[in-house]
Protein backbone atom coordinates (compact mmCIF):
# COMPACT_ATOMS: atom_id res chain seq x y z
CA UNK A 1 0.00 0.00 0.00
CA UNK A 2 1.34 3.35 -0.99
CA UNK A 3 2.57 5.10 1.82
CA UNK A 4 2.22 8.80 3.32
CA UNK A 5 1.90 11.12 5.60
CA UNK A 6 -0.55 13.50 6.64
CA UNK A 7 -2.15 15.76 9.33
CA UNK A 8 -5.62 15.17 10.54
CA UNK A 9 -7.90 18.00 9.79
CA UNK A 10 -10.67 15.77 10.65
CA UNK A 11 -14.32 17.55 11.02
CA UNK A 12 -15.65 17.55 14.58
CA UNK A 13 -18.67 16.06 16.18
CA UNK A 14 -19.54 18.84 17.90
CA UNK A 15 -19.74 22.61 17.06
CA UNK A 16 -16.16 23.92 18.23
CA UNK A 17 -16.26 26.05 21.28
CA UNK A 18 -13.25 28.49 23.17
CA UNK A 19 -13.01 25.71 25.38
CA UNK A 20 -13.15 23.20 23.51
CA UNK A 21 -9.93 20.70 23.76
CA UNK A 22 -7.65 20.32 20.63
CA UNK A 23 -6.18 17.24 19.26
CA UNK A 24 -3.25 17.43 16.06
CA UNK A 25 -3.40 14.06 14.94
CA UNK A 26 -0.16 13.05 12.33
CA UNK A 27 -0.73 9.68 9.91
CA UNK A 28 2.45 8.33 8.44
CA UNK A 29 2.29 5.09 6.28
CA UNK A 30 -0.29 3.43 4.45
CA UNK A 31 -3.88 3.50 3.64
CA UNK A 32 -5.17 1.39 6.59
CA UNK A 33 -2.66 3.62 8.81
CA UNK A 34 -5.15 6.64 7.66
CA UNK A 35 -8.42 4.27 8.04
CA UNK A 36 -7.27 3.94 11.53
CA UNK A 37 -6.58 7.49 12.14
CA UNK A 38 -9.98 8.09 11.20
CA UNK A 39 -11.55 5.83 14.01
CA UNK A 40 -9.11 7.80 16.42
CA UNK A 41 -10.64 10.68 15.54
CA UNK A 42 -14.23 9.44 15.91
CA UNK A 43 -13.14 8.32 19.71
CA UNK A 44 -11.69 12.29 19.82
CA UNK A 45 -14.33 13.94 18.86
CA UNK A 46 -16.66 11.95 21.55
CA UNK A 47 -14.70 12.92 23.87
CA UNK A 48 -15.18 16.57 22.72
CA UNK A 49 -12.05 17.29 21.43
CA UNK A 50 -11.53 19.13 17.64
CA UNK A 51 -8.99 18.75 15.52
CA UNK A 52 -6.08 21.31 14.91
CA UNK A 53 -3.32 21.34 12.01
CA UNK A 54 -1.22 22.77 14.39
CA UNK A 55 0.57 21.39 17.08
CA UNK A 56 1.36 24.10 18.94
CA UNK A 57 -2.46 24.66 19.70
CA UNK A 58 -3.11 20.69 19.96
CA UNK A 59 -3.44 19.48 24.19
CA UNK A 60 -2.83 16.46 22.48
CA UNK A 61 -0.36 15.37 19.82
CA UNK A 62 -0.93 11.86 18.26
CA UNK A 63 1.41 10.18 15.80
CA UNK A 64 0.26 7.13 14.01
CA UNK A 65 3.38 5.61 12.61
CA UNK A 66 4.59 3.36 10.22
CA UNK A 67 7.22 0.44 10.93
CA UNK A 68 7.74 -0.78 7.45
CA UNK A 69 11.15 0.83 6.87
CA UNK A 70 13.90 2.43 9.21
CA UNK A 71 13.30 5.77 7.94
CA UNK A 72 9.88 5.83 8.97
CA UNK A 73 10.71 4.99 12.44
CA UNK A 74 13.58 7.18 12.39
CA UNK A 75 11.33 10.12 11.38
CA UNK A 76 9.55 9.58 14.77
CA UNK A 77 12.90 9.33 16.86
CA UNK A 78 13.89 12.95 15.36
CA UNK A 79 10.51 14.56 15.70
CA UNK A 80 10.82 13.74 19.66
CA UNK A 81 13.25 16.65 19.77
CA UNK A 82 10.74 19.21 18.56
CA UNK A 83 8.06 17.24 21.02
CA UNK A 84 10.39 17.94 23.76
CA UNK A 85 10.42 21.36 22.95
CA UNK A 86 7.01 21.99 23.34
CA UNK A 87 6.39 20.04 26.46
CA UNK A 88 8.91 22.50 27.83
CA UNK A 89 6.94 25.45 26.97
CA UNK A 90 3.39 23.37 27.62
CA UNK A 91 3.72 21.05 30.35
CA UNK A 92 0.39 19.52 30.16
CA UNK A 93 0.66 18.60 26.48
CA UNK A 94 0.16 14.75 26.30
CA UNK A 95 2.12 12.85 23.75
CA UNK A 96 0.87 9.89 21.87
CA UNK A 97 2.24 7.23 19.25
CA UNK A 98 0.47 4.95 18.28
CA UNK A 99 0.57 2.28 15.12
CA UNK A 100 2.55 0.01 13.49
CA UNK A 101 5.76 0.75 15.69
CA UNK A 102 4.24 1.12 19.16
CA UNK A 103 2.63 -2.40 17.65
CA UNK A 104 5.90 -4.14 17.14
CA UNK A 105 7.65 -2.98 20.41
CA UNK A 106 7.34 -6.43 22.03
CA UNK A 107 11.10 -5.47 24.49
CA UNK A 108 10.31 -1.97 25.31
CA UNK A 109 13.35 -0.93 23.23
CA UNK A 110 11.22 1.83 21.46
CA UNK A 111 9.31 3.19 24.19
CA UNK A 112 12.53 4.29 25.63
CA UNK A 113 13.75 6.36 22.59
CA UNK A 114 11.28 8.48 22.85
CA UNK A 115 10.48 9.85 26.46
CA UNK A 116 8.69 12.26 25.45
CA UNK A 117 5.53 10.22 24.84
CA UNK A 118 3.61 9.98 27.57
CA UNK A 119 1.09 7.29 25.61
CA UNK A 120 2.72 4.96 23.78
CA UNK A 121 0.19 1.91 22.28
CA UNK A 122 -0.18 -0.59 19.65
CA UNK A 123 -3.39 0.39 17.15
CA UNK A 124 -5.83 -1.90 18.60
CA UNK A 125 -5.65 -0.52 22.06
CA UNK A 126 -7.06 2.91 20.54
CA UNK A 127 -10.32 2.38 22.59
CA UNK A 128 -8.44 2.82 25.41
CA UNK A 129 -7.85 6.20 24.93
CA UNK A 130 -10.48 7.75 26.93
CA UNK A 131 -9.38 5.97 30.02
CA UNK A 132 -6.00 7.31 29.59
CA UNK A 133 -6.61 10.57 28.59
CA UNK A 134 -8.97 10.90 31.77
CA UNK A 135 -6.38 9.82 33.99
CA UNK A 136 -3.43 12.19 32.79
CA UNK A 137 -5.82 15.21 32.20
CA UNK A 138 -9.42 14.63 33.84
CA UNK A 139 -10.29 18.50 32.79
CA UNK A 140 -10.51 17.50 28.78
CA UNK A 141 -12.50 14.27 28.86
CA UNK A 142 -16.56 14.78 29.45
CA UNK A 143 -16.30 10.44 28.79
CA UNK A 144 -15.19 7.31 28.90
CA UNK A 145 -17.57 5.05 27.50
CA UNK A 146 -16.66 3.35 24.15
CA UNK A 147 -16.94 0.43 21.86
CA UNK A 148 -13.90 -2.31 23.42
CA UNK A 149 -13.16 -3.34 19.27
CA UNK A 150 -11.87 -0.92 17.43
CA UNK A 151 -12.76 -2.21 14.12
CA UNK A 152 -16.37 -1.45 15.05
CA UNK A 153 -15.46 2.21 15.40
CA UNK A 154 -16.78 4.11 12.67
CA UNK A 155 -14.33 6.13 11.15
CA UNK A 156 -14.66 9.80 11.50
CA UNK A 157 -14.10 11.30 7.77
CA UNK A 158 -13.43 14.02 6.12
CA UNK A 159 -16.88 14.82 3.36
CA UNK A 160 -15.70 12.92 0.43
CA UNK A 161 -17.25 11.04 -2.82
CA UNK A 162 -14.16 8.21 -1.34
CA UNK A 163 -13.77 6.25 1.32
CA UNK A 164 -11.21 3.53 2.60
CA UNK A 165 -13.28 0.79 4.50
CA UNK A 166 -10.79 -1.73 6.18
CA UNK A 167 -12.22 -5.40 5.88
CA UNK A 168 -8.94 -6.82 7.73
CA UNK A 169 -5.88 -6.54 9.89
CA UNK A 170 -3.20 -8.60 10.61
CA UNK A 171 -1.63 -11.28 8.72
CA UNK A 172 -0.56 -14.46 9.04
CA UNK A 173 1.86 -14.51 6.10
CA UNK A 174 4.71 -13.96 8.18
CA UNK A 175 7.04 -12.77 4.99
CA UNK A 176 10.94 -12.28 6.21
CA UNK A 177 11.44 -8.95 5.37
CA UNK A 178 7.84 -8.06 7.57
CA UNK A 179 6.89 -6.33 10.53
CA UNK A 180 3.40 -6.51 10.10
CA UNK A 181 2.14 -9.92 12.31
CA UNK A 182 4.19 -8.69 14.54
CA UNK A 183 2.98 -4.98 14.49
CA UNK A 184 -0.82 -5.79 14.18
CA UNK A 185 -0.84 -9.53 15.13
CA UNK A 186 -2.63 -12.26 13.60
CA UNK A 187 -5.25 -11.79 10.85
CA UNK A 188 -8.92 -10.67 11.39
CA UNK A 189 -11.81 -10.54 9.36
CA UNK A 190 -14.81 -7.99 9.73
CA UNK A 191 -17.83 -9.60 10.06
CA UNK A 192 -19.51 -9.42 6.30
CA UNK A 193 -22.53 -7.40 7.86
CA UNK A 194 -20.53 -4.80 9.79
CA UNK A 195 -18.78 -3.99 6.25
CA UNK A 196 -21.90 -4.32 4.25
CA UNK A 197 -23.75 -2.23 6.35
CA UNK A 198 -20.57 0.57 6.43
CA UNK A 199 -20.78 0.59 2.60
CA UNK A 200 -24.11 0.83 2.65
CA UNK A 201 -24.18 3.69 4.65
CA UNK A 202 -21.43 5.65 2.99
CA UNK A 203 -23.01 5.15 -0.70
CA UNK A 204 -26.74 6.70 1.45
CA UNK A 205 -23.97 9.40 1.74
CA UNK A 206 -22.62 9.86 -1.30
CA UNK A 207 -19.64 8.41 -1.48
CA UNK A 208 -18.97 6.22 -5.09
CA UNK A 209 -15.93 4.75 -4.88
CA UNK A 210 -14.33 2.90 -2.20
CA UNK A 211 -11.18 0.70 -1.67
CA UNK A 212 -11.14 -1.68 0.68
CA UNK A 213 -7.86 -2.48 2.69
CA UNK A 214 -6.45 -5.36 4.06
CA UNK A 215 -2.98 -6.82 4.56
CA UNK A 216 -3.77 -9.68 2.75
CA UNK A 217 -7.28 -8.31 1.50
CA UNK A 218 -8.35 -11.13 -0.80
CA UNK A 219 -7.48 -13.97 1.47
CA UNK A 220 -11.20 -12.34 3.66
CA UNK A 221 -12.92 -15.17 5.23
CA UNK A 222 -16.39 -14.39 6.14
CA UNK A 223 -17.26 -15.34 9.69
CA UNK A 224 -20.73 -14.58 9.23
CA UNK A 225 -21.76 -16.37 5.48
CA UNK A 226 -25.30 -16.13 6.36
CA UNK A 227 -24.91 -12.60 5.62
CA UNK A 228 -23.86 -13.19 1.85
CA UNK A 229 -27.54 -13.05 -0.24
CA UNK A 230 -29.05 -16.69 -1.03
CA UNK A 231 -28.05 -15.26 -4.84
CA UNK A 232 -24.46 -14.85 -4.11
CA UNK A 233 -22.86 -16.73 -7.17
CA UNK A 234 -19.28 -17.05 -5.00
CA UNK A 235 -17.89 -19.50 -2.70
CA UNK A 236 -14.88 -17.68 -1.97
CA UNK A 237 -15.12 -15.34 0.99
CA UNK A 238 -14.01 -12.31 -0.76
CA UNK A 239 -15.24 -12.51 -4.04
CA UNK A 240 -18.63 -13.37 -2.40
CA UNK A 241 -18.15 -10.22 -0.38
CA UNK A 242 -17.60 -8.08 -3.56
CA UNK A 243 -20.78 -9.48 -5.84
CA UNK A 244 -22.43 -8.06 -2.21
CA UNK A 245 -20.87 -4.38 -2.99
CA UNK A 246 -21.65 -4.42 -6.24
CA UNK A 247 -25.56 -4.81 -5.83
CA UNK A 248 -25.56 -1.26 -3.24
CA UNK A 249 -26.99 1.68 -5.34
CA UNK A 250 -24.85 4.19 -5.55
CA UNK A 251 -21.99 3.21 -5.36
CA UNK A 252 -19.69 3.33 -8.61
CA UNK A 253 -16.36 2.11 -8.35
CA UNK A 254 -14.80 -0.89 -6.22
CA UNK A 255 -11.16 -1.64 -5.62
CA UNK A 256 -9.00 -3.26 -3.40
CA UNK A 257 -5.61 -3.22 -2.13
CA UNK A 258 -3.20 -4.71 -1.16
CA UNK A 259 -3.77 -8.90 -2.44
CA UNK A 260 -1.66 -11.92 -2.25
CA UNK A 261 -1.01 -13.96 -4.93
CA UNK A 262 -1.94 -17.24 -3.25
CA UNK A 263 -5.25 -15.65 -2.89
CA UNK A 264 -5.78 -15.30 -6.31
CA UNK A 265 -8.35 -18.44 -6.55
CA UNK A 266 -10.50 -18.27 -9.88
CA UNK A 267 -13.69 -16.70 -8.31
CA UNK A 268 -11.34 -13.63 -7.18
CA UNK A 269 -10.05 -13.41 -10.25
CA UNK A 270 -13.82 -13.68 -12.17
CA UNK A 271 -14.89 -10.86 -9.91
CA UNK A 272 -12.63 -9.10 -11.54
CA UNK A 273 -15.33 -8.79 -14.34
CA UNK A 274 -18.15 -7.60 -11.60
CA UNK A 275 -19.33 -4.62 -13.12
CA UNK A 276 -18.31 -2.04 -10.46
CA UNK A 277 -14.37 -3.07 -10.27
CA UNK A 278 -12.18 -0.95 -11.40
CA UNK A 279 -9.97 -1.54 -14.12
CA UNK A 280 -6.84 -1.90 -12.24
CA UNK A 281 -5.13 -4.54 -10.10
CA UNK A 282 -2.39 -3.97 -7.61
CA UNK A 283 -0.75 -7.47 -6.74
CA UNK A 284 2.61 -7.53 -4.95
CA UNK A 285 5.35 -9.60 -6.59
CA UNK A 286 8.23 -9.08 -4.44
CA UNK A 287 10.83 -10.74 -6.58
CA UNK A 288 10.99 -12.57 -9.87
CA UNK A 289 13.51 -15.56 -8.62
CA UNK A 290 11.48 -18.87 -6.76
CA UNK A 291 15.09 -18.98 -4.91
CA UNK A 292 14.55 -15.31 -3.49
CA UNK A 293 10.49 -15.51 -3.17
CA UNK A 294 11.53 -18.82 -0.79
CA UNK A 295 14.15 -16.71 1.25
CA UNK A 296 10.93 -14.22 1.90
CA UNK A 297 8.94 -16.82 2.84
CA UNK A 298 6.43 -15.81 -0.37
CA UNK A 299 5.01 -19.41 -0.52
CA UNK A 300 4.61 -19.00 -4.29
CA UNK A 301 7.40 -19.27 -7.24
CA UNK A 302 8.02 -17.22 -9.75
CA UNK A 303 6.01 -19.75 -12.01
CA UNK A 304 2.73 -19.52 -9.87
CA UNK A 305 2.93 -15.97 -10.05
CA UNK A 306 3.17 -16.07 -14.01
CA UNK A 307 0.09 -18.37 -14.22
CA UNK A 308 -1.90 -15.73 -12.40
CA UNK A 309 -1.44 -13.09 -14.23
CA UNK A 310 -1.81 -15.13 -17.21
CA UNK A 311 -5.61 -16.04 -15.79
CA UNK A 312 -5.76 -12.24 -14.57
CA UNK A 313 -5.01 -11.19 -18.41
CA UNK A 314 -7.54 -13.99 -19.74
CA UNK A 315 -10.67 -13.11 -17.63
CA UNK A 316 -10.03 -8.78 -17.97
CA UNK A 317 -7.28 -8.35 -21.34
CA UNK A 318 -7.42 -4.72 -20.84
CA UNK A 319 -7.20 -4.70 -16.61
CA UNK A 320 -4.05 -2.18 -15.80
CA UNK A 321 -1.66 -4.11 -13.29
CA UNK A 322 1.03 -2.98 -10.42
CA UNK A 323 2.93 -4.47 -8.24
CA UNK A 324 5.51 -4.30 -5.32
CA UNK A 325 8.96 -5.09 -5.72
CA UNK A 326 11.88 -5.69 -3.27
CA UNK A 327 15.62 -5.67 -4.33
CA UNK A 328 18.35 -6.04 -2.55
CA UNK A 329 17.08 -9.01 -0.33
CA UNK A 330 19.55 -11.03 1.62
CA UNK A 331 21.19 -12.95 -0.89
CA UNK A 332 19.92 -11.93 -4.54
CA UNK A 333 22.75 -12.09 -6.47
CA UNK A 334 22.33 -10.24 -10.15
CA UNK A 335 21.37 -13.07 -12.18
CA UNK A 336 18.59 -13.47 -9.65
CA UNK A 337 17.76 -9.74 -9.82
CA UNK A 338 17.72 -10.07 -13.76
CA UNK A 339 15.16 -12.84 -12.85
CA UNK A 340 12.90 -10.09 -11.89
CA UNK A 341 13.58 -7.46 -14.66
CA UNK A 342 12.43 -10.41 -17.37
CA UNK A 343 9.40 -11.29 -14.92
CA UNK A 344 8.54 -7.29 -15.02
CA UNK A 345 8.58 -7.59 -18.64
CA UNK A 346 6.63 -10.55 -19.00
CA UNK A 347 3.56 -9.13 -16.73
CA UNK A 348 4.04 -5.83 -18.44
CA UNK A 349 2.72 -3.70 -15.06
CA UNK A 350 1.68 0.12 -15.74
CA UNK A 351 3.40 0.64 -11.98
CA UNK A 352 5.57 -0.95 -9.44
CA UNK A 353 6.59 0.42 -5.92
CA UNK A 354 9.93 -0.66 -6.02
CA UNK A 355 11.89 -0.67 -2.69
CA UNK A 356 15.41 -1.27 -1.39
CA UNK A 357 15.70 -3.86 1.25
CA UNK A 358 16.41 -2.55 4.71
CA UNK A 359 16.21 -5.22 7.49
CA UNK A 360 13.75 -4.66 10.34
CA UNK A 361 14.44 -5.89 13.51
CA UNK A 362 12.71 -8.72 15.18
CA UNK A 363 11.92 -10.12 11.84
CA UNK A 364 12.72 -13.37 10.37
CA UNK A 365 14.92 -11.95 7.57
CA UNK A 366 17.28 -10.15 10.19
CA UNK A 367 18.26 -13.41 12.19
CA UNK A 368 18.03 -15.61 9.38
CA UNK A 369 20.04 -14.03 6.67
CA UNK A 370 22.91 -11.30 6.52
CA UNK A 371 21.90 -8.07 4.75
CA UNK A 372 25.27 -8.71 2.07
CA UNK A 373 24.22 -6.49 -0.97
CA UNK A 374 25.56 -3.33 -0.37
CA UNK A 375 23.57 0.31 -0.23
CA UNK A 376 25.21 1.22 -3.74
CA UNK A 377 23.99 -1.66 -5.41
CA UNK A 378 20.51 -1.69 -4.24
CA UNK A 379 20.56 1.77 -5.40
CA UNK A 380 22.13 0.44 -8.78
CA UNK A 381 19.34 -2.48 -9.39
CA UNK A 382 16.63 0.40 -8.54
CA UNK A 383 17.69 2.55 -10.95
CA UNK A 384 17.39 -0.35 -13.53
CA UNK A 385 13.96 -0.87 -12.32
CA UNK A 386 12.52 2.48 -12.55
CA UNK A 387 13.93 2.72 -15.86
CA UNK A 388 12.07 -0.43 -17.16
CA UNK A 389 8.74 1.57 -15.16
CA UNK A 390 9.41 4.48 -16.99
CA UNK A 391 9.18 2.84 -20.60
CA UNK A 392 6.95 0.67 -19.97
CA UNK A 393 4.33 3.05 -18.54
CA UNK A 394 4.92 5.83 -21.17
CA UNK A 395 4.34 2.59 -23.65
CA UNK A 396 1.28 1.50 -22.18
CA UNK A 397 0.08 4.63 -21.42
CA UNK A 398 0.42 5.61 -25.18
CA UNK A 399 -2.42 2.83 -26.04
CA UNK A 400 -4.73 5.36 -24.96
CA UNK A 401 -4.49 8.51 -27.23
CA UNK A 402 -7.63 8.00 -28.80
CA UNK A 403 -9.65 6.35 -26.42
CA UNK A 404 -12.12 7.82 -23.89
CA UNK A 405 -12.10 6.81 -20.16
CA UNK A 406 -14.17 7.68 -17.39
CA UNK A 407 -12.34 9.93 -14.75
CA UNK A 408 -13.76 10.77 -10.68
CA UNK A 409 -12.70 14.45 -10.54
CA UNK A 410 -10.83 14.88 -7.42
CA UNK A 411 -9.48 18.81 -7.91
CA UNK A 412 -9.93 21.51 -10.08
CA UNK A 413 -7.31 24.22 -9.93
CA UNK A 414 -5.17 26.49 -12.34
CA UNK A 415 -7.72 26.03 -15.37
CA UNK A 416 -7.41 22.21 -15.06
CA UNK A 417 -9.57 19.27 -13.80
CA UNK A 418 -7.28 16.18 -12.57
CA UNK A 419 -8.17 12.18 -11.40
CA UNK A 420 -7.96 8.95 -11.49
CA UNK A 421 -9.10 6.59 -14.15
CA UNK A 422 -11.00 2.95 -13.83
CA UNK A 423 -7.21 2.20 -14.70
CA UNK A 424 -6.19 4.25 -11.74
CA UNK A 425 -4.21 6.57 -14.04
CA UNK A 426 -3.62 10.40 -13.71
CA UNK A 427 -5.93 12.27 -15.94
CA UNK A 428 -5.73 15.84 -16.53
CA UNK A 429 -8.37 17.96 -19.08
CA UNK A 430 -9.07 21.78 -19.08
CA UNK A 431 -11.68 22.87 -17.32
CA UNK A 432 -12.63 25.46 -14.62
CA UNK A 433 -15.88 24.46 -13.43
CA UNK A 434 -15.17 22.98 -9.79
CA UNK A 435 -18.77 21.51 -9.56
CA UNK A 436 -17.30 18.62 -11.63
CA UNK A 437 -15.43 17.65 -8.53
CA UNK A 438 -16.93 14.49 -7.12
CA UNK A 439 -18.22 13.74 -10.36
CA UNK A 440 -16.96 11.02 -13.10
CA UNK A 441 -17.03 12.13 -16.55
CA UNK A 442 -15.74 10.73 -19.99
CA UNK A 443 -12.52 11.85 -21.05
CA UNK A 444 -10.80 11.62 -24.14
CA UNK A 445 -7.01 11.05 -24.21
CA UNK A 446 -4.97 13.13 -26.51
CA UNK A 447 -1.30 13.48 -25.06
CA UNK A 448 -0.03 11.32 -22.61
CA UNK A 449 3.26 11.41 -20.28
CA UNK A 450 4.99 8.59 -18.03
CA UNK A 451 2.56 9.64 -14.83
CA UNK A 452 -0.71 11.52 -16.66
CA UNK A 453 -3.07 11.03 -19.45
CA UNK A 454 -4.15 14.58 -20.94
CA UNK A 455 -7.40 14.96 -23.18
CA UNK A 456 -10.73 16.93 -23.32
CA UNK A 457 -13.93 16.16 -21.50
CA UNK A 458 -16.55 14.86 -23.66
CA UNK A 459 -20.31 16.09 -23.49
């Protein structure tokens, strides 16, 4: 999942008051990172608290972090200093982190780089906040009763025609370059009501398209079936769940992020076709050597992966693919990395996330295998893959001069309209009429770029 960061500038339950308390609530990471933010903010804002963009009006300062690579947690380490700072100048200010690094913290080694924290608390344990807040400053809270499972938190969002609706946390992939069982535990489903009903709800809203997150998101296993319709063509958990989505009114566009390839069965793959997908698929590759994709712990070889994207291709020919890519794993020598430059080739993806190995502690990559590929040629053998990005996107995208797709305005600004495609593609036409935000309307590609598609609007 892509990552980010962001502030909260999440709208309150309550009509803001002088008195009111202030919360400044910082996301960094993924999707699901912001999802959870989001039910933070609910709990927040029943409490009484609004939020605040800046932190040095916030009584509280909350940082949801992100464990995949050092320099995320490193990010966290140095913005302690400025933390420190403030508490000097506001005593009462109560620190929080929260997330995927507070998550993984099983020693306590964490916690103790940054004292200036006076929460610190794996994601789960949000719904604990009230208590805690109560007990360090009994003067903000006005409650402390809340739902004990976070999941059933509805997320607080900012008005939007999207939404992110998490179906799943945890995993029990265990991957040897991964923090994530470790950070969020084992995997749990949603019950299939609780996320119909959430969709439901946000379509009776407006919202069109959603994406639904998981670690693993197509490996959902419904724990209530009796909730899938007695028409439900589907066997499969997930693609059961998404036949379900497509029948709510409203809504427009489905997709889903982030899959694993071993999840792939047929019926996910046939959904694929369901009317409301979108025309894109995101499935994380890793590595194109069976030899490396073992040493992660993938459970597929390079072989299996090929055969699914050959049945991906098959059932949707036109279907825009990405992928994740890791180089510079433990081991990979260069005739395995050119294993993975000819299996980029062969699946032809519009877009990979390519990333340089960096081991994470308490994983089993770190005690099993030396990190031996040095810094300079990681960087060398992600060069080569952006490269191969680069032409292959600019390529791809040029199949679509002369075709019209349908774009969900998400900005209009300067004398141009930008979104995304079904393909989840950049487009850009020229407009200046802002009610089209929110809206999807047909475009048709005339110039195209490695990262946009550019064209006029058609009437």
């Amino acid at each position: 999942m892509t990552n980010f960061e962001t502030h909260a500038n999440l709208p309150a339950m309550n009509q803001v008051t002088a008195t009111q308390p202030k919360y400044c609530l910082t996301t960094f990471g993924c999707q699901m990172n912001k999802n959870d933010s989001e039910r933070i903010a609910r709990i927040l804002a029943g409490l009484g608290f609004t939020s605040t963009d800046d932190e040095h009006q916030a009584d509280l300062l909350l940082f949801n972090t992100c464990s995949v690579r050092q320099s995320a947690e490193e990010r966290i380490y140095g913005k302690m200093e400025d933390v420190m700072r403030m508490k000097e100048k506001n005593p009462k200010l109560i620190v929080g982190i929260t997330g995927c690094m507070a998550g993984r913290d099983k020693d306590g080694a964490m916690r103790k780089k940054v004292p200036a924290a006076d929460l610190f608390f794996p994601t789960h344990e949000m719904t604990k906040l009230p208590k805690w807040i109560s007990e360090l400053r009994p003067d903000l809270v006005n409650s402390d009763d809340f739902e004990a499972d976070y999941l059933k938190i509805a997320p607080l969002r900012v008005p939007s025609v999207q939404a992110f609706v998490t179906i799943q946390t945890g995993c029990n992939k265990f991957c040897t370059y991964c923090v994530v069982p470790y950070a969020r535990g084992l995997e749990q489903n949603r019950l299939v009501k609780d996320v119909i009903d959430e969709v439901r709800e946000l379509a009776a809203h407006g919202v069109i398209e959603i994406t639904l997150l998981g670690q693993t998101v197509n490996s959902f296993k419904a724990k209530d079936p009796e909730s899938f319709s007695p028409s439900n063509p589907y066997k499969d958990g997930f693609a059961a769940l998404l036949w379900e989505l497509n029948q709510i009114n409203g809504l427009e566009r489905i997709h889903w992020t982030a899959p694993h390839p071993n999840s792939m069965t047929d019926e996910v793959i046939d959904a694929l076709t369901l009317p409301k997908q979108v025309n894109y698929l995101h499935l994380p590759v890793q590595a194109g050597s069976s030899e490396v994709l073992r040493r992660m712990n993938r459970k597929y070889t390079r072989e299996k992966f090929l055969e699914v994207i050959e049945k991906v291709k098959a059932k949707r020919p036109e279907i825009a693919l990405g992928t994740d890519i890791i180089v510079g794993f433990p081991g990979e020598t260069a005739e395995q990395f050119e294993e993975t430059v000819s299996l980029y080739e062969a699946c032809d993806f519009d877009i990979s996330y390519t990333a340089q190995y960096s081991p994470r502690s308490g994983t089993l990559g770190v005690k099993l295998f030396p990190d031996d590929v040095t810094k300079e040629e990681k960087r060398r053998r992600w060069d080569v893959l952006q490269k191969q990005m680069e032409q292959t996107t600019l390529r791809r995208n040029k199949t679509y001069i002369g075709k019209t797709v349908s774009v969900l305005v998400e900005r209009v600004e300067a004398g141009f309209a930008s979104g995304l495609s079904r393909e989840m593609k950049l487009v850009r036409f020229k407009t200046t009429d802002a009610s089209l935000i929110g809206k999807i309307v047909p475009v048709a590609i005339k110039i195209v770029q490695e990262w946009q598609l550019m064209g006029d609007m058609v009437s």
